[in-house]
C-alpha atoms as a PDB file:
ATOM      1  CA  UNK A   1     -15.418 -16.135   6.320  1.00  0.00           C
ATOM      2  CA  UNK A   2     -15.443 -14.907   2.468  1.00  0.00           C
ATOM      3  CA  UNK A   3     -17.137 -16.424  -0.545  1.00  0.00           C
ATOM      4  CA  UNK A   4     -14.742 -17.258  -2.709  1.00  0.00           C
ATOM      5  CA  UNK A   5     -14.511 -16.029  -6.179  1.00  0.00           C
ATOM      6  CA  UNK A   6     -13.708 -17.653  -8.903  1.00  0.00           C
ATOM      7  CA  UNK A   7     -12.013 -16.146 -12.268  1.00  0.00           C
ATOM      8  CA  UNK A   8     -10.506 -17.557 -15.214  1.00  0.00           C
ATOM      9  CA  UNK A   9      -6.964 -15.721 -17.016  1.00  0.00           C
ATOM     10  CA  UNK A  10      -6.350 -16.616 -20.711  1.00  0.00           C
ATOM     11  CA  UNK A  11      -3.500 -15.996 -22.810  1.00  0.00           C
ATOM     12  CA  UNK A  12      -4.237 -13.031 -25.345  1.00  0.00           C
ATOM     13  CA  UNK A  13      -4.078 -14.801 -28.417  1.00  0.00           C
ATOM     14  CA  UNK A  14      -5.916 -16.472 -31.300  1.00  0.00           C
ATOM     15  CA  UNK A  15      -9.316 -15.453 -32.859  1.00  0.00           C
ATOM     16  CA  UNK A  16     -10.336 -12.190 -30.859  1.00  0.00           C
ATOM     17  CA  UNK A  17     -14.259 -14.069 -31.401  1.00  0.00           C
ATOM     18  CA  UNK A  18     -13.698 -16.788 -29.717  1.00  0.00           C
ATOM     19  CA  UNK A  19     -12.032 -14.996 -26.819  1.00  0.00           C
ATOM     20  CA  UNK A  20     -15.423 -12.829 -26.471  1.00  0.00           C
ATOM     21  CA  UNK A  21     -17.720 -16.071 -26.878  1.00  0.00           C
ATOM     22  CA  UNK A  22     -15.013 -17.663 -24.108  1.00  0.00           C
ATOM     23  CA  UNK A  23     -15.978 -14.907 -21.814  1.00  0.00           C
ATOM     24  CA  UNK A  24     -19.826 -15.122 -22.342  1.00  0.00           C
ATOM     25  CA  UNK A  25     -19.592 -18.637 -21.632  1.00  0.00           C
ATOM     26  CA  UNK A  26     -17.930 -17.600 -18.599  1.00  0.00           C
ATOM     27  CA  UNK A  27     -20.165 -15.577 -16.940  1.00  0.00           C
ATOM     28  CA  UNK A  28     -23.150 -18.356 -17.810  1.00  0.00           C
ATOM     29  CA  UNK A  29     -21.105 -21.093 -16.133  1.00  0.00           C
ATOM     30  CA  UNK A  30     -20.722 -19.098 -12.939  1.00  0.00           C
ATOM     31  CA  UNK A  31     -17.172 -17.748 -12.940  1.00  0.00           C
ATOM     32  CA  UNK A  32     -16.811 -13.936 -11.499  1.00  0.00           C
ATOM     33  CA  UNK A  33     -13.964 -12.692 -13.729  1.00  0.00           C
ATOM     34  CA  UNK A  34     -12.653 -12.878 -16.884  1.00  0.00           C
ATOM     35  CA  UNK A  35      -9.393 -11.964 -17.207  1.00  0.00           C
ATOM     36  CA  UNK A  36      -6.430 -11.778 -20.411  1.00  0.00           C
ATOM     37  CA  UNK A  37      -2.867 -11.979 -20.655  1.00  0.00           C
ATOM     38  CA  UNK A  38      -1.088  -8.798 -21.831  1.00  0.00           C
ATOM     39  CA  UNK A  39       1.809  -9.901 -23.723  1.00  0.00           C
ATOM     40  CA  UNK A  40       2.896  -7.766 -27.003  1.00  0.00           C
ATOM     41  CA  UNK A  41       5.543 -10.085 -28.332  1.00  0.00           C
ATOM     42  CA  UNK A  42       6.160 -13.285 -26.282  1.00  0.00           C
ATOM     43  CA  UNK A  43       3.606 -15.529 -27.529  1.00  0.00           C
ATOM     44  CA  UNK A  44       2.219 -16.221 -31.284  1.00  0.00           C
ATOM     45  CA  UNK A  45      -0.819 -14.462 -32.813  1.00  0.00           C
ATOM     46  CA  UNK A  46      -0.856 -12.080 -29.774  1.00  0.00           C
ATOM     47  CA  UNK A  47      -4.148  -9.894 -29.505  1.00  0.00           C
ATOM     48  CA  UNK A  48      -4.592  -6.502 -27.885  1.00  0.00           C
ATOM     49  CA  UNK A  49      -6.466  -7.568 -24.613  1.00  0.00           C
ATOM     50  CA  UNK A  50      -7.528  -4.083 -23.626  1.00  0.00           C
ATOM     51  CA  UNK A  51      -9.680  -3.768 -27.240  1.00  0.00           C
ATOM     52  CA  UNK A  52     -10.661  -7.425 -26.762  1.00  0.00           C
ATOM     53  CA  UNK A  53     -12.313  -6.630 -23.059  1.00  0.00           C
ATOM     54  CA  UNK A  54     -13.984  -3.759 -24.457  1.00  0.00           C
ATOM     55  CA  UNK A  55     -15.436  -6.478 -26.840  1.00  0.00           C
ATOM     56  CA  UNK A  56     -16.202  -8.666 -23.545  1.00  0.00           C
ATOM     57  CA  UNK A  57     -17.767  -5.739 -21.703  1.00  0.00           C
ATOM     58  CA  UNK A  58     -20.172  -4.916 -24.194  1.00  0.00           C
ATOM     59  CA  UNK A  59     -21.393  -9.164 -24.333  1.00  0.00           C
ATOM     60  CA  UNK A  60     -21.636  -9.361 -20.574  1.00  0.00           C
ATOM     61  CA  UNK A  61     -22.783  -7.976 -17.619  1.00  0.00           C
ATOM     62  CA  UNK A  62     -21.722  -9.613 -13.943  1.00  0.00           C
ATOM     63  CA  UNK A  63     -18.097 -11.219 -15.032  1.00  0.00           C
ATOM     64  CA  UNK A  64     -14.869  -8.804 -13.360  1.00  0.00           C
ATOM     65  CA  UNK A  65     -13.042  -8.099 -16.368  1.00  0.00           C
ATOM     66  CA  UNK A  66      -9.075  -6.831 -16.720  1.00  0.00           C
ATOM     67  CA  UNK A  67      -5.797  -8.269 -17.097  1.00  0.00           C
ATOM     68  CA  UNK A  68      -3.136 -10.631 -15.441  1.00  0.00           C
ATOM     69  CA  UNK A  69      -1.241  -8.941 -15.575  1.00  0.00           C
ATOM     70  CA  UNK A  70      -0.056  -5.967 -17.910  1.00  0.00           C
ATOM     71  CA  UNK A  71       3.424  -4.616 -17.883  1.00  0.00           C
ATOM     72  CA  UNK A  72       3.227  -1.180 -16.616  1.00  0.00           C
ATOM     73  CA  UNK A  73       6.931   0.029 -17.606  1.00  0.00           C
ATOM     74  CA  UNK A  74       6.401  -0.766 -20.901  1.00  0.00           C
ATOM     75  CA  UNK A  75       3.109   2.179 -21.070  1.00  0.00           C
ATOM     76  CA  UNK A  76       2.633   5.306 -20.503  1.00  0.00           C
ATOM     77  CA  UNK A  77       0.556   5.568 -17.682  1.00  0.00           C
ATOM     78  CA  UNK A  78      -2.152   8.090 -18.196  1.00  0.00           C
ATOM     79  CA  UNK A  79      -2.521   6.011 -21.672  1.00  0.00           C
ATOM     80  CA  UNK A  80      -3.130   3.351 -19.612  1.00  0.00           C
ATOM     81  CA  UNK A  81      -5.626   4.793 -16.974  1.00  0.00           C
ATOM     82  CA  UNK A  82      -7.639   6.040 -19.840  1.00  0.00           C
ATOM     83  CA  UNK A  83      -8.000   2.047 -21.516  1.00  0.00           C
ATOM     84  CA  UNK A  84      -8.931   1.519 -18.088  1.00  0.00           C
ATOM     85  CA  UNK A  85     -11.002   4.410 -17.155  1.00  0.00           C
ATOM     86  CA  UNK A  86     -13.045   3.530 -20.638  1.00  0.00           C
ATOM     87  CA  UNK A  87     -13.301  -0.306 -20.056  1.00  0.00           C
ATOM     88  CA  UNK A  88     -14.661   0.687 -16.512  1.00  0.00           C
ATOM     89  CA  UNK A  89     -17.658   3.082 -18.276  1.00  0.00           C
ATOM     90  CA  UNK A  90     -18.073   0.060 -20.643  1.00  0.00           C
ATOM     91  CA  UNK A  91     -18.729  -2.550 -18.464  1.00  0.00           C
ATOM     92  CA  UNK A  92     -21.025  -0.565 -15.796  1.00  0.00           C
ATOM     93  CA  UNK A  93     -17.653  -0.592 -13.276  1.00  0.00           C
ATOM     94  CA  UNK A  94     -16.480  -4.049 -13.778  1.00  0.00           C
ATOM     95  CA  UNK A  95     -12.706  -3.239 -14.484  1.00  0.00           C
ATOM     96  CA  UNK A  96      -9.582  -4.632 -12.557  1.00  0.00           C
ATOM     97  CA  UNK A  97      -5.842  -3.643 -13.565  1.00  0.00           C
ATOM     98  CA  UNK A  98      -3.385  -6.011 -12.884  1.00  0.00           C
ATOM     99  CA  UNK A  99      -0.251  -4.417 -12.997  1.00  0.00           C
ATOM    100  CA  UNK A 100       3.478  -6.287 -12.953  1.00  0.00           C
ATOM    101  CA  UNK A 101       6.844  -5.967 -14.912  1.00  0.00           C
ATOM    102  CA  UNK A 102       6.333  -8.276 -17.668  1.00  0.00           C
ATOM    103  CA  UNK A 103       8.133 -11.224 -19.149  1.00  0.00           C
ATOM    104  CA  UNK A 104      10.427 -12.145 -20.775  1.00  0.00           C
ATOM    105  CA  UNK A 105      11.775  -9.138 -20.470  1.00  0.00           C
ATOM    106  CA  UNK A 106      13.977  -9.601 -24.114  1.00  0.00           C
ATOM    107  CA  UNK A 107      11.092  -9.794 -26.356  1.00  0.00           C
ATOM    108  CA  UNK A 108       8.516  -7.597 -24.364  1.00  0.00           C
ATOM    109  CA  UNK A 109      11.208  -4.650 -23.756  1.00  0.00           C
ATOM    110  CA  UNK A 110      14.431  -5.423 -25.545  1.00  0.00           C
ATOM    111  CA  UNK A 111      13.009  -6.558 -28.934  1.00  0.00           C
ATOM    112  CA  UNK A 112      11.523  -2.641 -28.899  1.00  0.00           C
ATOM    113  CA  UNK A 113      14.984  -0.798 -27.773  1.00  0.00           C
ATOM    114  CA  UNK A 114      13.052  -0.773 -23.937  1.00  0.00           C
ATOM    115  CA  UNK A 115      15.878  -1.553 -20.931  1.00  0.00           C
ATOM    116  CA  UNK A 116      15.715  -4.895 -19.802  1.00  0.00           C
ATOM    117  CA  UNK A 117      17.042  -3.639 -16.185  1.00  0.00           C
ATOM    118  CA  UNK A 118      14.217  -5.129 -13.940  1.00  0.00           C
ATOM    119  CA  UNK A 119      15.204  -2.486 -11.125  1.00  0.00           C
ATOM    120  CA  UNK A 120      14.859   0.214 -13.125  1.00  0.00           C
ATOM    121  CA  UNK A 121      11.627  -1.224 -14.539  1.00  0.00           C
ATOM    122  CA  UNK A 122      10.730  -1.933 -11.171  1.00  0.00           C
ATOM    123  CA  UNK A 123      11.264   2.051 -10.566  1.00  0.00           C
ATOM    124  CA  UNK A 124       9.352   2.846 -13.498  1.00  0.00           C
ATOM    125  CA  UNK A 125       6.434   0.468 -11.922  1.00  0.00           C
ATOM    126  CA  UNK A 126       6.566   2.138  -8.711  1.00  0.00           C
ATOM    127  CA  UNK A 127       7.058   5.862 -10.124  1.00  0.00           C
ATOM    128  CA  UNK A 128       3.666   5.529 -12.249  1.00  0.00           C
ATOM    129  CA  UNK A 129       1.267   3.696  -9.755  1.00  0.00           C
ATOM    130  CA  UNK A 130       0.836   7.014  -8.326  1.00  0.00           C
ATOM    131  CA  UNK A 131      -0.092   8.645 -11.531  1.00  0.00           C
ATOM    132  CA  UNK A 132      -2.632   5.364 -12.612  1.00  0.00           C
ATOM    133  CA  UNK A 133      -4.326   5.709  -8.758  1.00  0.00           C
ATOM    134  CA  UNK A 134      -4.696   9.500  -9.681  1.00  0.00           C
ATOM    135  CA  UNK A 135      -5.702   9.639 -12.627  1.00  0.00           C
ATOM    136  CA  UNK A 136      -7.839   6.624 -12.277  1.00  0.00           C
ATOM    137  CA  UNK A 137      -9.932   8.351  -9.154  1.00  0.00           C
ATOM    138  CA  UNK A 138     -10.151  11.795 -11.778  1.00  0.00           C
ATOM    139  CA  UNK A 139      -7.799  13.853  -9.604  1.00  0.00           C
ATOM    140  CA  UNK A 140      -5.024  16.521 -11.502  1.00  0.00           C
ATOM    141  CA  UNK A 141      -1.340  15.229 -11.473  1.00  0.00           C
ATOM    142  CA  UNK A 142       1.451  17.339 -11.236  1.00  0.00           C
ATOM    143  CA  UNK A 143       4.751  15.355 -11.231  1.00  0.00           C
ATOM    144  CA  UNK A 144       7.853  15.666 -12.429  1.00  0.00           C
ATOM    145  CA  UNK A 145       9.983  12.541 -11.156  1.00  0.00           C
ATOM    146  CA  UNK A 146      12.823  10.721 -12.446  1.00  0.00           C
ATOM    147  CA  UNK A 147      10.731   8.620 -15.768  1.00  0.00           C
ATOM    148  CA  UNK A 148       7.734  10.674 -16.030  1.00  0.00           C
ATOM    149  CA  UNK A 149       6.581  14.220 -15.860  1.00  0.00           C
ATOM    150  CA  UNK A 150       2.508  14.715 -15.963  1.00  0.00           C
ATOM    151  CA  UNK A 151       0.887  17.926 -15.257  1.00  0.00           C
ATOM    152  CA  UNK A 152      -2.596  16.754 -16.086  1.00  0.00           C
ATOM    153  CA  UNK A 153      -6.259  15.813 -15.172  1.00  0.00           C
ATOM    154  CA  UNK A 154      -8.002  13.362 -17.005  1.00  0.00           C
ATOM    155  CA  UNK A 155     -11.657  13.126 -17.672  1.00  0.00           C
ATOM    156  CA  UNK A 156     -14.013  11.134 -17.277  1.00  0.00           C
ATOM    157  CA  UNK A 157     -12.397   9.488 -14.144  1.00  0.00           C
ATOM    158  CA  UNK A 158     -13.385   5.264 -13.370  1.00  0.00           C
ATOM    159  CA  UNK A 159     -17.095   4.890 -12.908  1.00  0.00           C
ATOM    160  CA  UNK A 160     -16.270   2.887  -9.777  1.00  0.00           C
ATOM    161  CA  UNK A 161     -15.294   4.392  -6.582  1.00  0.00           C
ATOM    162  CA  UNK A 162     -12.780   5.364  -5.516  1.00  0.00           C
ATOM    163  CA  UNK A 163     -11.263   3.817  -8.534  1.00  0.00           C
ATOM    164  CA  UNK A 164     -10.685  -0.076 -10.177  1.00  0.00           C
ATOM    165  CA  UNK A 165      -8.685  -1.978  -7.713  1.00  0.00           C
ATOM    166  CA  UNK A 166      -5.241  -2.576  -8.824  1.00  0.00           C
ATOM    167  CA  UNK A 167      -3.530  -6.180  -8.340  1.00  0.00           C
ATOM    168  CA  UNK A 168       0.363  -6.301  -8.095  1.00  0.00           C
ATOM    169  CA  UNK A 169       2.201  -9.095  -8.792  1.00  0.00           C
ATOM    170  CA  UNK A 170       4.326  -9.960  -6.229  1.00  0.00           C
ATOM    171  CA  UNK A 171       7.127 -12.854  -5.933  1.00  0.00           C
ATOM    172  CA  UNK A 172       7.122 -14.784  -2.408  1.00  0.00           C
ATOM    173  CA  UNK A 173      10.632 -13.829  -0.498  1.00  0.00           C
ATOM    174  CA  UNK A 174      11.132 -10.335  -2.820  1.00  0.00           C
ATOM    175  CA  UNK A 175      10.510  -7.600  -0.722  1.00  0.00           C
ATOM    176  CA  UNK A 176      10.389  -4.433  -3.289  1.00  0.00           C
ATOM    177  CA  UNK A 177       7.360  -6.523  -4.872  1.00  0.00           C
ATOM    178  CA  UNK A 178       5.483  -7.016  -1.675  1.00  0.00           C
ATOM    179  CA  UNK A 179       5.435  -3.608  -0.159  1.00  0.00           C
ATOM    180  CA  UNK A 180       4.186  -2.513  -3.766  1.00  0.00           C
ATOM    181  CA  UNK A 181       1.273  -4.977  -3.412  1.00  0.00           C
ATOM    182  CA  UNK A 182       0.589  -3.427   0.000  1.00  0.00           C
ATOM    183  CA  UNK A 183       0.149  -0.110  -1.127  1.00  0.00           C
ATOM    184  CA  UNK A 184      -2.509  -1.414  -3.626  1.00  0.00           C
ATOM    185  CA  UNK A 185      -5.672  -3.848  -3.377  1.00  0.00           C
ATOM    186  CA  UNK A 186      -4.768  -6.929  -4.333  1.00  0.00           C
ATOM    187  CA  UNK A 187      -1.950  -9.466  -5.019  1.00  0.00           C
ATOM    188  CA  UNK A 188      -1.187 -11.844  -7.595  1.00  0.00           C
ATOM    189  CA  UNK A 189       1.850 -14.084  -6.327  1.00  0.00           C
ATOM    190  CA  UNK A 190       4.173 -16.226  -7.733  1.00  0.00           C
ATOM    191  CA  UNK A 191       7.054 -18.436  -6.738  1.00  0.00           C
ATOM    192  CA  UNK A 192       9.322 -18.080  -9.340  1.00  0.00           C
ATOM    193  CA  UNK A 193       8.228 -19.715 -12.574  1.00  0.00           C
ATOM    194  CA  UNK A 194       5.188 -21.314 -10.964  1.00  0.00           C
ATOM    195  CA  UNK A 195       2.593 -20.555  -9.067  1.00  0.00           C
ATOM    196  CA  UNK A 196       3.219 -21.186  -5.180  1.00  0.00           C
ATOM    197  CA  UNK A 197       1.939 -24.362  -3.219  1.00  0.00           C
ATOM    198  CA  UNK A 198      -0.751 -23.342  -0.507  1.00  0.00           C
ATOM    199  CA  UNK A 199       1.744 -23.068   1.931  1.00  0.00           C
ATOM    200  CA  UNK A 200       3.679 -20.697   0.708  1.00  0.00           C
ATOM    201  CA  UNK A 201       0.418 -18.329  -0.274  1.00  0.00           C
ATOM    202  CA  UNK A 202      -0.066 -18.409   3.337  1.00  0.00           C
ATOM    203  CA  UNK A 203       3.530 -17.729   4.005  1.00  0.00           C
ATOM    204  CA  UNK A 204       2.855 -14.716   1.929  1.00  0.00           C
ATOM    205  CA  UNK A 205      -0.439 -13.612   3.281  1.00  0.00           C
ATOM    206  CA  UNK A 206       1.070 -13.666   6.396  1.00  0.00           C
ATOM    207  CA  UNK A 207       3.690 -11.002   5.419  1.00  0.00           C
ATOM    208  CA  UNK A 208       1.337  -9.121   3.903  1.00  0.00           C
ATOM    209  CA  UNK A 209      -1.407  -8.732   6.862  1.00  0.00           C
ATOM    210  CA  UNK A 210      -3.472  -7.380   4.226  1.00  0.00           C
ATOM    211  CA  UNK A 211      -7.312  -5.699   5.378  1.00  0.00           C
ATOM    212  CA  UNK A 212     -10.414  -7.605   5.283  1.00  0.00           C
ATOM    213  CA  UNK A 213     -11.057  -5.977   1.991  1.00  0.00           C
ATOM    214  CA  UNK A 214      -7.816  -6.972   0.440  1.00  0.00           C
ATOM    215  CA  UNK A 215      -7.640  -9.703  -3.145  1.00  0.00           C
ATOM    216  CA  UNK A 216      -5.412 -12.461  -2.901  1.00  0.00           C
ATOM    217  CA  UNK A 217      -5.056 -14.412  -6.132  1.00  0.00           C
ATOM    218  CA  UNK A 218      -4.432 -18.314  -5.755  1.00  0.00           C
ATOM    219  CA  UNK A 219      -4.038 -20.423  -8.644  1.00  0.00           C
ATOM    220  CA  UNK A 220      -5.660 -23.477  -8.909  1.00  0.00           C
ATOM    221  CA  UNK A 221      -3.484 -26.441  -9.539  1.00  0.00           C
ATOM    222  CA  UNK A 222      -3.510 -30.100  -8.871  1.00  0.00           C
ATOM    223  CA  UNK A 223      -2.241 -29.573  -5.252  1.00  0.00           C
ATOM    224  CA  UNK A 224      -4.398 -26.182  -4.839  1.00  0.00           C
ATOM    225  CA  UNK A 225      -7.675 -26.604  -5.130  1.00  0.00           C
ATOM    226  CA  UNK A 226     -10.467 -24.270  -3.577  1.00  0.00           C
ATOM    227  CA  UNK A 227     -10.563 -25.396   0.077  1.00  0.00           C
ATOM    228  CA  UNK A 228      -6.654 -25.559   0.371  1.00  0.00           C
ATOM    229  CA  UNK A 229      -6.633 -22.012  -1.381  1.00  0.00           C
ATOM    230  CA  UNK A 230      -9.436 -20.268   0.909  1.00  0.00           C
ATOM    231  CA  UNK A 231      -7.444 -21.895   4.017  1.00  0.00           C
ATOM    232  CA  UNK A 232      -4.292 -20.007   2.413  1.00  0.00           C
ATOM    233  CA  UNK A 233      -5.919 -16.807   2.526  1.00  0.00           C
ATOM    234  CA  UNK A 234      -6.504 -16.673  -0.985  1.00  0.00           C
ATOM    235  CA  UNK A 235     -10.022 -14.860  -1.753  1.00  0.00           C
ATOM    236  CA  UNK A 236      -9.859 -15.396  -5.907  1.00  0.00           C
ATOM    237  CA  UNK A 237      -9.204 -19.014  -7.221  1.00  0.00           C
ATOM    238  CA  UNK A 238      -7.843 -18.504 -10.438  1.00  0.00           C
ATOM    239  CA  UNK A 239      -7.904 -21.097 -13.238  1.00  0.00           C
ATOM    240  CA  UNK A 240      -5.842 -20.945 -16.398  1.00  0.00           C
ATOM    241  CA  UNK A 241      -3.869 -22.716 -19.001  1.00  0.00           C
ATOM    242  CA  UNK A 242      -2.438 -26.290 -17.415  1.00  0.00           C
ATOM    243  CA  UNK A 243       0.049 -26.224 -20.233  1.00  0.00           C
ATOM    244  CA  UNK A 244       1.709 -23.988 -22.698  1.00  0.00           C
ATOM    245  CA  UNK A 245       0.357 -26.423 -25.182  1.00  0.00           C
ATOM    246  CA  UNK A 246      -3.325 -26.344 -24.265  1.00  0.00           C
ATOM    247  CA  UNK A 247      -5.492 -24.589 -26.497  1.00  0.00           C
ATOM    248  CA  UNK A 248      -7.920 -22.412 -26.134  1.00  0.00           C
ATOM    249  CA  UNK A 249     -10.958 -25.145 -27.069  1.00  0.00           C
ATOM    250  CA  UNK A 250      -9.636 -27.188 -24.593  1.00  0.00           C
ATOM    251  CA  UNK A 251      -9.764 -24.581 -21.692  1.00  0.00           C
ATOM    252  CA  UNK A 252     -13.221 -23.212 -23.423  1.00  0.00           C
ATOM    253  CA  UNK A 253     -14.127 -27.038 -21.968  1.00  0.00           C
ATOM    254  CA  UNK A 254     -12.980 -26.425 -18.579  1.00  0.00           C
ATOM    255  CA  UNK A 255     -14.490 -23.010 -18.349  1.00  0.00           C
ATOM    256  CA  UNK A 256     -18.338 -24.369 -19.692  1.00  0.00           C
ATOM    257  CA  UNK A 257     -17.431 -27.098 -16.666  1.00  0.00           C
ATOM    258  CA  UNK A 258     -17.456 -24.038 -14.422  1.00  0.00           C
ATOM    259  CA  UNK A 259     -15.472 -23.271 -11.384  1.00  0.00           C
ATOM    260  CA  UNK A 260     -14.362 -26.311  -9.600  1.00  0.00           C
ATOM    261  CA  UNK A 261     -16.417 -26.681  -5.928  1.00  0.00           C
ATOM    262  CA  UNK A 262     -18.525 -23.352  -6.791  1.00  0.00           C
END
């Protein structure tokens, strides 16, 4: 049986200090990743999380660090392997992309003239997680598909190898979402608007048969805590905000606490 890890995810927002000192007092309290929000327009004060874990990388040196998730359709994707690729190198191959469509889908795409289709940003999702696992492991791409056309190799690739894992968010019951998180290393799932009950992550892990080396993201809740979540299948327990009203001191408190029944 795995050791369970334990990570904490945290809206990009507020002071960009105090979301650095958040993750150093992180990785002292025993949690194994750090991870940020990538919103551009959906919350207040919204911070760049990919300059802000650059910041983290440099003031730690055990914690995983990336983001839950980032909207893929909304980048360009070798732009996007190379924050990665560069976060990687800064943090001695510590980097995880999570990777999803993004929401609300009016102020993160709409807002910006972006489609708010979510099947054809589901195609743009799919079309350039070919080019990010590419260009991510160093190797030339030459594509020219429906949203994207790359002839290009970029260097330096990821220091790790054969490249950061990549985490797809996946709803439980939508099947475009799940085969996308089998093709990758890792899921983050959802049941809707909320995160799903332990029964339902095992529903999903089920579906998924995923390899022994496979991620599956549970979220801690009052109903999910680390044994329920390890019986699930779930090999990260994942701790964020309990509210869309708690602030960031008040989840700084939980995460000096450290990770419930490490």
């Amino acid at each position: 049986m795995w050791d369970m890890r334990y990570g904490i995810s945290v809206p990009n927002v507020g002071d960009p200090g105090a979301l650095v000192e958040m993750a150093v007092a992180a990785e002292e309290s025993g949690w194994d990743g750090f991870f940020l929000w990538d919103h551009i327009n959906a919350l207040p004060q919204m911070l760049d999380p990919w300059v802000v874990l650059g910041a983290v990388a440099a003031r730690t040196a055990r914690v995983r660090l990336g983001t839950l998730v980032t909207p893929v359709p909304r980048r360009r994707p070798w732009k996007l392997a190379k924050e990665v690729v560069t976060l990687d190198h800064l943090s001695g191959g510590r980097a995880v992309l999570g990777v999803g469509l993004g929401v609300p889908a009016a102020s993160e795409y709409g807002a910006f003239g972006e489609t708010v289709d979510i099947h054809e940003q589901g195609a743009r999702l799919d079309e350039a997680l070919p080019l990010l696992d590419a260009f991510l492991r160093g190797r030339r791409v030459d594509h020219d598909g429906e949203f994207y056309s790359v002839h290009a190799e970029l260097d330096p690739p990821a220091l790790q190898r054969p490249r950061p894992p990549i985490w797809v968010a996946a709803t439980l019951g939508r099947e475009r979402p799940m085969a996308r998180a089998r093709r990758m290393d890792g899921v983050f799932p959802s049941a809707g608007p909320r995160a799903p009950t332990p029964e339902e992550l095992a529903t999903m892990v089920a579906e998924l048969n995923p390899p022994a080396d496979y991620d599956v993201l549970g979220v801690l809740t009052d109903t999910a805590g680390p044994a329920e979540l390890k019986v699930a299948g779930a090999t990260w327990a994942i701790d964020g905000p309990g509210s869309e009203s708690e602030t960031l001191a008040e989840i700084r408190t939980r995460v000096e606490a450290g990770p419930p029944g490490a």
